[in-house]
Protein backbone atom coordinates (compact mmCIF):
# COMPACT_ATOMS: atom_id res chain seq x y z
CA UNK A 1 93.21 100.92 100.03
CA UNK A 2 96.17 100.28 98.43
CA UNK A 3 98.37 102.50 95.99
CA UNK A 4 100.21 104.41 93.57
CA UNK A 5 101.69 104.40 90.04
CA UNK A 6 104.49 105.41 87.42
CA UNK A 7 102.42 106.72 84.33
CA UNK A 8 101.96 109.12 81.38
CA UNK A 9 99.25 111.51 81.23
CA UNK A 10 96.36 113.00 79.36
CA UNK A 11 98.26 116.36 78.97
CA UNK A 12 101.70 116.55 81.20
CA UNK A 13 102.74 118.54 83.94
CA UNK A 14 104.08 121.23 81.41
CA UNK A 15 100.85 121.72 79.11
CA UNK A 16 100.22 124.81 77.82
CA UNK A 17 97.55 127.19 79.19
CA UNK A 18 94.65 126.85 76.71
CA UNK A 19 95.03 123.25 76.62
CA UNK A 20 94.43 122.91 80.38
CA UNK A 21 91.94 125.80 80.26
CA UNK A 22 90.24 123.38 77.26
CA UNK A 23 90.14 120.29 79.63
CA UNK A 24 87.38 121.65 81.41
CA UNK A 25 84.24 119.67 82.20
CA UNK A 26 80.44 120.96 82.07
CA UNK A 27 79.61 117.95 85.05
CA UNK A 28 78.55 119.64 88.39
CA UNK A 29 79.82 118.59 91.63
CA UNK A 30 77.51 115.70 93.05
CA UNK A 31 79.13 114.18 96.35
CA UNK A 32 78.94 115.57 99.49
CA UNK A 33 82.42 117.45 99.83
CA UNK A 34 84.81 116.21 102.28
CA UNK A 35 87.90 117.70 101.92
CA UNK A 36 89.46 118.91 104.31
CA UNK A 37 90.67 122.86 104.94
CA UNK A 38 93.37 122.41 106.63
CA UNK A 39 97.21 122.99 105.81
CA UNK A 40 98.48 119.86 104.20
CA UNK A 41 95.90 117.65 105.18
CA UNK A 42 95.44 114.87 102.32
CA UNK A 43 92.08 114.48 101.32
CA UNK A 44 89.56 112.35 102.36
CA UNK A 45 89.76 108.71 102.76
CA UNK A 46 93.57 108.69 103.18
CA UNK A 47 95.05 105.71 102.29
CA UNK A 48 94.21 103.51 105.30
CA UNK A 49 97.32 102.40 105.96
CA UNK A 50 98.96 105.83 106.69
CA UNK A 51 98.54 107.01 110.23
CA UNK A 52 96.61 109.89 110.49
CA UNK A 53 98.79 111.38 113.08
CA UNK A 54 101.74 110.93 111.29
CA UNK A 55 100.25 113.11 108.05
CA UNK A 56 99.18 116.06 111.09
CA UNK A 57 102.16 117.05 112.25
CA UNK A 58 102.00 119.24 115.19
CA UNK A 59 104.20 122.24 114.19
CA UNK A 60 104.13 125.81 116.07
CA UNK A 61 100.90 126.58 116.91
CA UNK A 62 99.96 129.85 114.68
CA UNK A 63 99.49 132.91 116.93
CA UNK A 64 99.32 136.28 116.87
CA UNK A 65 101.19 138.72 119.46
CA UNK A 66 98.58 140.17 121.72
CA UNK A 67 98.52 144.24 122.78
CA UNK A 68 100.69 144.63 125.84
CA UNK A 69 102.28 140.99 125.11
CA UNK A 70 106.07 140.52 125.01
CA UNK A 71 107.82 138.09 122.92
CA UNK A 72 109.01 136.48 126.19
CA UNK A 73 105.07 135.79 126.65
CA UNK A 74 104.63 135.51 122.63
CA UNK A 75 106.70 132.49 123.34
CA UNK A 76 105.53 130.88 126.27
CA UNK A 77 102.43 131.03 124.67
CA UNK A 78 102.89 128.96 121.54
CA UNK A 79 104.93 126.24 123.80
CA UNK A 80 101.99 125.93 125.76
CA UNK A 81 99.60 126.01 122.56
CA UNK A 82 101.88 123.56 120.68
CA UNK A 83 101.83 121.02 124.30
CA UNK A 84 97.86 121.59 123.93
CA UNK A 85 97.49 120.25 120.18
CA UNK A 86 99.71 117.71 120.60
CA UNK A 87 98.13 116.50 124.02
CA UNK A 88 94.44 116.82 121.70
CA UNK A 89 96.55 114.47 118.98
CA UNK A 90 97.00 111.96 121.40
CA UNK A 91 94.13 111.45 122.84
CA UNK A 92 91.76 112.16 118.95
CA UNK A 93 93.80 109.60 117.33
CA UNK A 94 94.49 107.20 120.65
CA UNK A 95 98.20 107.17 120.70
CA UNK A 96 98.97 104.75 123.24
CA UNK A 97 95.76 105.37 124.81
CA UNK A 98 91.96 105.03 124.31
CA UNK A 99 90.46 107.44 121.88
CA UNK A 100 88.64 110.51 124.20
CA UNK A 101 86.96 112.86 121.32
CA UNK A 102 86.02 114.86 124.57
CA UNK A 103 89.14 115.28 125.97
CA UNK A 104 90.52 116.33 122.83
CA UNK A 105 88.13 118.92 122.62
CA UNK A 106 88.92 120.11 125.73
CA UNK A 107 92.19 120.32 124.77
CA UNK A 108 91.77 121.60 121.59
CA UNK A 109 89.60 124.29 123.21
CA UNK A 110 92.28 125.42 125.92
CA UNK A 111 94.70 126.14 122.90
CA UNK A 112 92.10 128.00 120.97
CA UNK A 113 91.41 130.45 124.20
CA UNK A 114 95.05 130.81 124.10
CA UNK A 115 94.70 132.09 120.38
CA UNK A 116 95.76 129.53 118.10
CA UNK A 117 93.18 129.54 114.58
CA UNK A 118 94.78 125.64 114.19
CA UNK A 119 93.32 124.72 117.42
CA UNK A 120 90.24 126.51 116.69
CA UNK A 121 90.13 124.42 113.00
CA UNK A 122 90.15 121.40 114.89
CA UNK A 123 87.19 122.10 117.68
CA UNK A 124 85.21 123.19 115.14
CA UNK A 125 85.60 120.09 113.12
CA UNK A 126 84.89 118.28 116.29
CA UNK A 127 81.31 120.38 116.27
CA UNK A 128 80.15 119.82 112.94
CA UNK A 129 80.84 115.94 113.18
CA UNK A 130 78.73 116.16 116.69
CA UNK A 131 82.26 113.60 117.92
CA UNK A 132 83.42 114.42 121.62
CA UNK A 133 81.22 117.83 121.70
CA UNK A 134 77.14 118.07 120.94
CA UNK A 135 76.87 119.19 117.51
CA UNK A 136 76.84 122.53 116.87
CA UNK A 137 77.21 123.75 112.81
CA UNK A 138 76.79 127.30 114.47
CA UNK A 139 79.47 126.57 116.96
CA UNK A 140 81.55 125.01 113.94
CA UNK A 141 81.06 128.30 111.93
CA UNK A 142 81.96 131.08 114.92
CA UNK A 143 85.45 128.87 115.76
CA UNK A 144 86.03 128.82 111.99
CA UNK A 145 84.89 132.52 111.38
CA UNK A 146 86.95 133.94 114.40
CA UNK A 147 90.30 131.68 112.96
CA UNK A 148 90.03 132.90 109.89
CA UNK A 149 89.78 136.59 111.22
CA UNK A 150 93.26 135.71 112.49
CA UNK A 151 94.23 135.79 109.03
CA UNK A 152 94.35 131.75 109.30
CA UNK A 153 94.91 130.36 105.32
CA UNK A 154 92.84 126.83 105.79
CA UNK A 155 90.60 128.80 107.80
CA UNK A 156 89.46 131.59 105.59
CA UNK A 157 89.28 128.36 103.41
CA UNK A 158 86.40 126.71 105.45
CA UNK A 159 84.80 129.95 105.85
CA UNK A 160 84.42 130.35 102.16
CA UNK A 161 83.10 126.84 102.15
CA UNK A 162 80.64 127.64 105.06
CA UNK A 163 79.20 130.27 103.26
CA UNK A 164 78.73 128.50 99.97
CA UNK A 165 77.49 125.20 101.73
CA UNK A 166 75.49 127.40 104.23
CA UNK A 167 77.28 125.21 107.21
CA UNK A 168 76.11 126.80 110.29
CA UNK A 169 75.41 130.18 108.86
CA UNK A 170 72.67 131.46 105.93
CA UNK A 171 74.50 130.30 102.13
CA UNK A 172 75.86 132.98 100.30
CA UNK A 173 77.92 132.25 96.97
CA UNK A 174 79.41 135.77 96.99
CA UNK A 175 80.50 135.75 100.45
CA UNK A 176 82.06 132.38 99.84
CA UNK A 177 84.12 132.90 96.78
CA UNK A 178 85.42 135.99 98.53
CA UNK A 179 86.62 134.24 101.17
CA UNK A 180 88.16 131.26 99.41
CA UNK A 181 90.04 133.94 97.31
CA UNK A 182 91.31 135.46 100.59
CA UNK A 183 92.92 131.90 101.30
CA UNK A 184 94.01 130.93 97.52
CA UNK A 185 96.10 135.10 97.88
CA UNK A 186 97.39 133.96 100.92
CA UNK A 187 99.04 130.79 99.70
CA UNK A 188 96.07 127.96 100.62
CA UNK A 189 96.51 125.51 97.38
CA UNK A 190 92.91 124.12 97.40
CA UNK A 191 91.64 127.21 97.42
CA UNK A 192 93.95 128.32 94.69
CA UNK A 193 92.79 126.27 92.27
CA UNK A 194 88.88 126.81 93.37
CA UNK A 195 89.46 130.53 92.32
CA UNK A 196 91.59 129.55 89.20
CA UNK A 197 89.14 127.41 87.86
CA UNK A 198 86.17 129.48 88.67
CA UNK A 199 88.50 132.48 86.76
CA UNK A 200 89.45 130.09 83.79
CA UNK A 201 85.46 129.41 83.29
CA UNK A 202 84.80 132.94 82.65
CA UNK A 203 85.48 132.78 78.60
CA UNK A 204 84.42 135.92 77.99
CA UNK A 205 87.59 137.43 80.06
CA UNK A 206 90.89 137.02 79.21
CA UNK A 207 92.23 138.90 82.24
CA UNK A 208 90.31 136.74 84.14
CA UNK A 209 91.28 133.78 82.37
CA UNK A 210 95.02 134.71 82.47
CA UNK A 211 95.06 135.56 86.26
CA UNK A 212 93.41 132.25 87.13
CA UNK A 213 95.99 130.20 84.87
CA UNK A 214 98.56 132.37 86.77
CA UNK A 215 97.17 130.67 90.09
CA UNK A 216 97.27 127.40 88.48
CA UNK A 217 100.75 127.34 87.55
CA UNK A 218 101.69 128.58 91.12
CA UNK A 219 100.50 125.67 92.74
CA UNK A 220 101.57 123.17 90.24
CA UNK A 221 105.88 124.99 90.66
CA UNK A 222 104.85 125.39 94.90
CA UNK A 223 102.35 123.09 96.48
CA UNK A 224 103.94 119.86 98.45
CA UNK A 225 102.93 116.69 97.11
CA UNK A 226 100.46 116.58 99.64
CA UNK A 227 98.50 119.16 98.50
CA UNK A 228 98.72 118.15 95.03
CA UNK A 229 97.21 114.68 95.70
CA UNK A 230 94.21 116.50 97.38
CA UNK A 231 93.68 118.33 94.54
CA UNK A 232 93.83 115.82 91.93
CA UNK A 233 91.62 113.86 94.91
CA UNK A 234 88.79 116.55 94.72
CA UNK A 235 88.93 116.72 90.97
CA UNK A 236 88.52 113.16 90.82
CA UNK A 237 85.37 113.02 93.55
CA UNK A 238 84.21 116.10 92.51
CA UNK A 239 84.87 117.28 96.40
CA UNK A 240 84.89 121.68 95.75
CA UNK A 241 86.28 121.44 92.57
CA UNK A 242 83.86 120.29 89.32
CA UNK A 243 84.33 116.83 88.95
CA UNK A 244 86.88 115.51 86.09
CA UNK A 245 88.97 112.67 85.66
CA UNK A 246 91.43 113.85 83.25
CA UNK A 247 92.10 116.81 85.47
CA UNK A 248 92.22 114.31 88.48
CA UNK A 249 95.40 112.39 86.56
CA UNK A 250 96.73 115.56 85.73
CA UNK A 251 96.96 116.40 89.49
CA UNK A 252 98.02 112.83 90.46
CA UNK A 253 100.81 113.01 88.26
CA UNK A 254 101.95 116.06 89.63
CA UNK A 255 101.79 114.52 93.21
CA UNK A 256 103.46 111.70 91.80
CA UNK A 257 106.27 113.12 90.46
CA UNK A 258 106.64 114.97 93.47
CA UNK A 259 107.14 112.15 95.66
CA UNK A 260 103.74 111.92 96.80
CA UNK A 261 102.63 108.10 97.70
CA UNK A 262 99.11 108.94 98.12
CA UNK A 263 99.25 110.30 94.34
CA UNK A 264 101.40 107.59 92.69
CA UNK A 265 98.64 105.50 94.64
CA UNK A 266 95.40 107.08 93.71
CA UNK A 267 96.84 107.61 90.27
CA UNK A 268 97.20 104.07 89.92
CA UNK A 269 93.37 104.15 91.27
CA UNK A 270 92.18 106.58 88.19
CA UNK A 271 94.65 104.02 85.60
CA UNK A 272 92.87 100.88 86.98
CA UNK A 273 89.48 102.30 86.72
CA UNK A 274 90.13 103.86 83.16
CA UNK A 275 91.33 100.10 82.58
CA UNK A 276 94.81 100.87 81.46
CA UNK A 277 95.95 98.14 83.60
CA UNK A 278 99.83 98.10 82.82
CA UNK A 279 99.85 101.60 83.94
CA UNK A 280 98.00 101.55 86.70
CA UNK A 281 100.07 98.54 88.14
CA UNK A 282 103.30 100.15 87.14
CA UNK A 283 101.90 102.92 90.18
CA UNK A 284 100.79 100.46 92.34
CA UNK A 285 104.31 98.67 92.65
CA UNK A 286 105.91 102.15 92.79
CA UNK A 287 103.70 102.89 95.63
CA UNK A 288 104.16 99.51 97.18
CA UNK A 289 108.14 100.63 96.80
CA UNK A 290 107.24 103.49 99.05
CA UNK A 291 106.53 101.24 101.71
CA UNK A 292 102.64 101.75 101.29
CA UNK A 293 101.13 98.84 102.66
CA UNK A 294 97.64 99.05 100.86
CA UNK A 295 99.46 99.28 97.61
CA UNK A 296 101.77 96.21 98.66
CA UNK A 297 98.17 94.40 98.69
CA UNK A 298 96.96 95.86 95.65
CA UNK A 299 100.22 94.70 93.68
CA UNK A 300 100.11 91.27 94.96
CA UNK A 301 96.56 90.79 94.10
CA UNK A 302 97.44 91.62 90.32
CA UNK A 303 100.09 89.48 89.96
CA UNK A 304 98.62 86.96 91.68
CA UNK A 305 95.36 86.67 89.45
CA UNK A 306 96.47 88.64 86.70
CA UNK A 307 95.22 91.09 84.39
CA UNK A 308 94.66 92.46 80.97
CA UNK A 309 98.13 92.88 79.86
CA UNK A 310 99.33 91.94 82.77
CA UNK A 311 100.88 88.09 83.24
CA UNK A 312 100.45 85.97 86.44
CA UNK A 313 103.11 86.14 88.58
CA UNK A 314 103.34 84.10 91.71
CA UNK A 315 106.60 84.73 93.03
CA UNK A 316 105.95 88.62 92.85
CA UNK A 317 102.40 87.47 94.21
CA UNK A 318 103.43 85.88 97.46
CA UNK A 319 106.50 88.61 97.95
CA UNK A 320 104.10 91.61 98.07
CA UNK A 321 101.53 90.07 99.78
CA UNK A 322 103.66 88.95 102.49
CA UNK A 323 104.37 92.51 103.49
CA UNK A 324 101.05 93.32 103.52
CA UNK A 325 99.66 90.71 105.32
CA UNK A 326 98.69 93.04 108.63
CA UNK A 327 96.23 94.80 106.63
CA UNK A 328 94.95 91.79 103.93
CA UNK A 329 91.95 90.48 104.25
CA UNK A 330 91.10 87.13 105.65
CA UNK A 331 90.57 85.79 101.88
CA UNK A 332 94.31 87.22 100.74
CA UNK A 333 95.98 85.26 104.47
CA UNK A 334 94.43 82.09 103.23
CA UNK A 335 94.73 82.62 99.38
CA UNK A 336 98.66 83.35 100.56
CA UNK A 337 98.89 80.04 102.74
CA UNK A 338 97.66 78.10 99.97
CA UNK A 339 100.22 79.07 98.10
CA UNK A 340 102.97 78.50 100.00
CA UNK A 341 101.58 75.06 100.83
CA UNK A 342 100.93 74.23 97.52
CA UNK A 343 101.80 76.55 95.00
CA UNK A 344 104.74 76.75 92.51
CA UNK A 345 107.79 75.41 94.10
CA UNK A 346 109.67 78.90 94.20
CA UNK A 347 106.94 80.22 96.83
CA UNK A 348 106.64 77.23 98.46
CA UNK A 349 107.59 77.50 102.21
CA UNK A 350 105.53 75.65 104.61
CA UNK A 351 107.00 77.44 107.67
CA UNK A 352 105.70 80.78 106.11
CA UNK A 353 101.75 78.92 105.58
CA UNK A 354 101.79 77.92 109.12
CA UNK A 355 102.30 81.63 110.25
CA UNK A 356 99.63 83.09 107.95
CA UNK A 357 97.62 80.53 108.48
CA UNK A 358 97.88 81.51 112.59
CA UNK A 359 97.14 85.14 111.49
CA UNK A 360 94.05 83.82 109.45
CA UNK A 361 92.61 82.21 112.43
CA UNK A 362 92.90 84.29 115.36
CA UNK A 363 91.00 86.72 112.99
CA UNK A 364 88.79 84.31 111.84
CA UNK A 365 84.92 83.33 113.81
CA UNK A 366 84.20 79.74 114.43
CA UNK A 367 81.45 80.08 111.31
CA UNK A 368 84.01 81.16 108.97
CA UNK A 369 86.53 78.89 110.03
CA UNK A 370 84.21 75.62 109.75
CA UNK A 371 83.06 77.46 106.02
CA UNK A 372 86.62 77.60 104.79
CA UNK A 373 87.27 74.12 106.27
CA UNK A 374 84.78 72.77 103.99
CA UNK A 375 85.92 74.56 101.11
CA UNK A 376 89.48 73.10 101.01
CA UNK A 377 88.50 69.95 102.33
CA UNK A 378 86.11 69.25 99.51
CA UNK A 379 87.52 71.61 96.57
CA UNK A 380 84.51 73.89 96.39
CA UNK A 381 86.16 76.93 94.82
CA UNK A 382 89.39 76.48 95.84
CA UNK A 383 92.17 73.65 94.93
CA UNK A 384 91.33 70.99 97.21
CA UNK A 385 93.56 70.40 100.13
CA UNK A 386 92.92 68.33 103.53
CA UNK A 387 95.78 69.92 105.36
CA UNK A 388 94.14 73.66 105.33
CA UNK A 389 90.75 72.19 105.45
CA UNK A 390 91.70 69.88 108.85
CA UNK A 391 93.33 72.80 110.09
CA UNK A 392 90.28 75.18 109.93
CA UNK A 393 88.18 72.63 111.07
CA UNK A 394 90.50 72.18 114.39
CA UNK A 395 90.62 76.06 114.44
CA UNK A 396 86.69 76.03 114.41
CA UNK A 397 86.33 72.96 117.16
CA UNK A 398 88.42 74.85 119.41
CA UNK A 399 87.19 78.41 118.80
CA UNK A 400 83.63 76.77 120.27
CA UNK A 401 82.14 75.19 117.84
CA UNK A 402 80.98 72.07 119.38
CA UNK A 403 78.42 71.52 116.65
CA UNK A 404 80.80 70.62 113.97
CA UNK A 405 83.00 68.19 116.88
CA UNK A 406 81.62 65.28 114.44
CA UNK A 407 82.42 66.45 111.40
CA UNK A 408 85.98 67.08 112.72
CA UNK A 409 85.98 63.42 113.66
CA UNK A 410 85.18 62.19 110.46
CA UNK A 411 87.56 64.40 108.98
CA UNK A 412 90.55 62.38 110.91
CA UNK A 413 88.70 59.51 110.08
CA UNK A 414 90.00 59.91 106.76
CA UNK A 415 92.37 57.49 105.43
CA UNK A 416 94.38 58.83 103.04
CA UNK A 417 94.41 61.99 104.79
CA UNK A 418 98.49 62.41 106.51
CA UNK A 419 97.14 64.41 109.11
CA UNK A 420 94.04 61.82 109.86
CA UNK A 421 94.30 60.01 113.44
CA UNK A 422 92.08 57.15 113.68
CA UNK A 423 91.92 56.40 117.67
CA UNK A 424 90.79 59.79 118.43
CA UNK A 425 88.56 60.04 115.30
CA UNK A 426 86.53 56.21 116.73
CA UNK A 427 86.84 57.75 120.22
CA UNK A 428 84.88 60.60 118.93
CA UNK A 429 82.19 59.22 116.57
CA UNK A 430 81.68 56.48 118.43
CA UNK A 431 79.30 59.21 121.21
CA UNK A 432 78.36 61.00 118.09
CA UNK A 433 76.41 57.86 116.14
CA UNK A 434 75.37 57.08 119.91
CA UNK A 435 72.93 60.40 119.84
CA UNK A 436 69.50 59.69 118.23
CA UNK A 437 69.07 61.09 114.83
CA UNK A 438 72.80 60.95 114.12
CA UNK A 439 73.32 62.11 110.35
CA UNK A 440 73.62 58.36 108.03
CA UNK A 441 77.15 59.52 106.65
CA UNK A 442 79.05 60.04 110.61
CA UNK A 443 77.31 56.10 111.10
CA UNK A 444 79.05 55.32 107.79
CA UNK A 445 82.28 56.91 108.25
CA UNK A 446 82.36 55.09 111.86
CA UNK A 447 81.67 51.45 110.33
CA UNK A 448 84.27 52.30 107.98
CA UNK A 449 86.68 52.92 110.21
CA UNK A 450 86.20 50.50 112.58
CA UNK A 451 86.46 47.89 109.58
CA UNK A 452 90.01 49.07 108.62
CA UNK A 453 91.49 49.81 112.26
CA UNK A 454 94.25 47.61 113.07
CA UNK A 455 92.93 45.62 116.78
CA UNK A 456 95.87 47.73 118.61
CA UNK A 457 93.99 50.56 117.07
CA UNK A 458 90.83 49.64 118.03
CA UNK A 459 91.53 48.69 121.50
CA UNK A 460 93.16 52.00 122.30
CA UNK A 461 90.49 53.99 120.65
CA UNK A 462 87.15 51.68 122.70
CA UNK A 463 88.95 52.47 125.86
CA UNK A 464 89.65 56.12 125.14
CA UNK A 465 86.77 58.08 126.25
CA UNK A 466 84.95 60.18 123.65
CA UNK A 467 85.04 63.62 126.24
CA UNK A 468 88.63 63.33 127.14
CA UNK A 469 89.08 62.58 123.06
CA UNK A 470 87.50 65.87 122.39
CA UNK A 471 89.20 67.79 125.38
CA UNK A 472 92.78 66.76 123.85
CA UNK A 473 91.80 68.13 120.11
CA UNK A 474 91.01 71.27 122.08
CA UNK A 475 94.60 72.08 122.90
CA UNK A 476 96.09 70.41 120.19
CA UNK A 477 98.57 72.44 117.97
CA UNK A 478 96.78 73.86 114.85
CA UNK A 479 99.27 72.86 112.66
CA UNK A 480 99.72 72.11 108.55
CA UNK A 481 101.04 68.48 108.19
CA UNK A 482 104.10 68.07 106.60
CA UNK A 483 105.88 64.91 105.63
């Protein structure tokens, strides 16, 4: 994933009722919904490169005082519900230990007997998914149905959507919408802009339409950024809300010009796809500015291959894509060490290609490895070069691929390769042409060699066993030669 943008909009954050009211689009929702419910959640398919822990915060568990409770025991309560979730965090999202989906639900389950609707939420997400409990979409809905009796916001939320999904419990649209306008009065955003659109499509009521604008406007002056990027999210996915780009940028701006990376990001995403690419990479680098790795990747890509309206731009290339080289893929590490090995001389810096190049190949399989190695070695879609392509084939040998130990060989065979080594190379192919069927080019590239070796050379490479040859290339430094 990768992120977020600086941009103008299709009508701004300050448009006037009818015209947003006029934006409206006739396209049902198609996708299964995914958004989540929950308080502040962002929606789904986060950018990938934010934790998910880190955008859950475990705050004060919600709870209400029980009959005969005081708030001595109102308050020992929600320290021990608060331990609970955050012990459930820990082990859902494997902080420092293995992922256990079961004993999160455990967990999660202890602080929903203790009465918290959050913990609740979160079991009964755990039963619809069928992850760390057995599924159970009746489960889901009862945990869901008793949290949102606790006058729960994102839970009354789900409960609507329960009901007009039919999730564990027979669909009923009036039931739903009643629900999700229970959550939208008591402050859920999501669900605040559900009931204002659903209000704004009634055109034959202008109370109605007035009261739903009235919920739109509150959300766009009070929801966090968060909860403005899931709602431009949804309208963009068509996720609860009817599916509409225009609306989708609307939202994204807001997000955006609330801080939010995940908008500036995904507004980038709806600029890009509209193919307004000065705009969308304007969000992109903002995001990137943000410290959002998947947008760091995004930006370099663009400037690295260009655009429409947008000019090549290696040193910006190989800056962003250095910082987001943890999360690039295997393409961008070796894309990135070919240009600092032999791109433009202000990103050259070899030091820099022999780390990437290190990160490429403990990624890397011995297959892909011995692919790319023929790719730079002979040019094929790539600018040629012998020192990546020697490398990869070294990588390969000593990753276990004894089948391409010849082809290695010939490889340092190569004369006007700086990196070639002759003696090991003849040490090597000599065994190889010895095997019956050896390929006609590895009994060329021997002959060759033998007829330009200096008789030091030669002598040192008949008396150096082809085994021990191979043994030594096995521990040898994968390195980029450098003069």
């Amino acid at each position: 994933m990768v992120y977020r943008l600086v941009c103008s909009l299709v009508y701004g954050i300050c448009i006037a009722s009818s015209s947003y009211a006029a934006a409206q689009s006739s396209e049902t929702v198609k996708e299964e919904p995914a958004v989540q419910t929950e308080e502040k959640t962002e929606a789904a398919n986060p950018a990938p490169t934010q934790k998910a822990s880190a955008e859950k915060e475990v705050k004060s568990a919600e709870t209400v005082l029980e009959p005969r409770e005081s708030e001595e025991q109102l308050l020992a309560r929600q320290k021990k519900i608060k331990e609970l979730i955050e012990q459930a965090e820990v082990q859902l999202y494997g902080e420092g230990v293995p992922v256990d989906l079961s004993k999160a639900a455990v967990l999660y389950g202890q602080a929903a007997d203790l009465g918290s609707p959050k913990a609740m939420m979160r079991l009964s997400a755990l039963y619809r998914k069928g992850t760390g409990v057995e599924l159970s979409q009746e489960k889901a809905f009862e945990l869901i149905q008793k949290a949102a009796s606790l006058d729960y916001a994102p839970a009354q939320a789900a409960l609507g959507i329960s009901y007009l999904e039919g999730r564990g419990v027979e669909k009923d649209e009036n039931l739903g919408y009643d629900w999700i306008r229970k959550a939208a009065e008591n402050g859920h955003a999501l669900s605040r802009v559900m009931t204002g659109e659903r209000l704004l499509s009634q055109a034959d009521n202008e109370q109605s339409k007035q009261t739903g604008q009235e919920y739109i406007d509150s959300i766009l002056q009070n929801a966090s950024p968060q909860e403005l990027y899931t709602i431009s999210y949804s309208f963009g996915h068509g996720l609860r809300l009817t599916k509409n780009p225009e609306k989708a940028r609307y939202w994204a701006k807001a997000a955006a010009d609330k801080g939010s990376v995940n908008g500036t990001y995904y507004l980038g995403e709806l600029y890009w796809n509209a193919k307004e690419v000065p705009e969308a990479l304007k969000c992109f680098e903002k995001a990137a500015e943000m410290g959002l790795t998947a947008a760091e990747l995004q930006t370099g890509r663009i400037y690295l291959y260009g655009a429409e309206g947008v000019a090549k731009n290696p040193a910006k290339a190989v800056y962003w894509m250095k910082k987001a080289a943890p999360i690039a893929s295997n393409e961008d590490l070796l894309t990135l060490v070919g240009l600092e090995l032999s791109g433009p001389r202000a990103v050259k810096n070899h030091e820099d290609a022999q780390k990437y190049l290190d990160m490429y190949i403990a990624r890397a399989k011995p297959e892909e490895l011995e692919e790319n190695a023929e790719k730079y070695w002979n040019g094929v879609g790539v600018r040629k070069n012998f020192d990546i392509g020697g490398a990869l084939a070294l990588a390969a040998v000593q990753k276990g691929n004894k089948a391409n130990v010849c082809s290695y060989a010939m490889k340092l065979a190569t004369p006007n390769w700086f990196g070639g080594d002759p003696v090991t190379a003849y040490a090597i192919l000599n065994d190889c042409v010895l095997q019956k069927g050896a390929p006609e080019e590895e009994v060329k590239a021997f002959e060759a060699l033998e007829k330009r070796m200096s008789a030091e050379d030669l002598r040192k490479a008949q008396n150096l066993n082809g085994e021990d040859a191979i043994e030594a290339i096995k521990i040898r430094r994968v390195y980029l030669t450098s003069k």
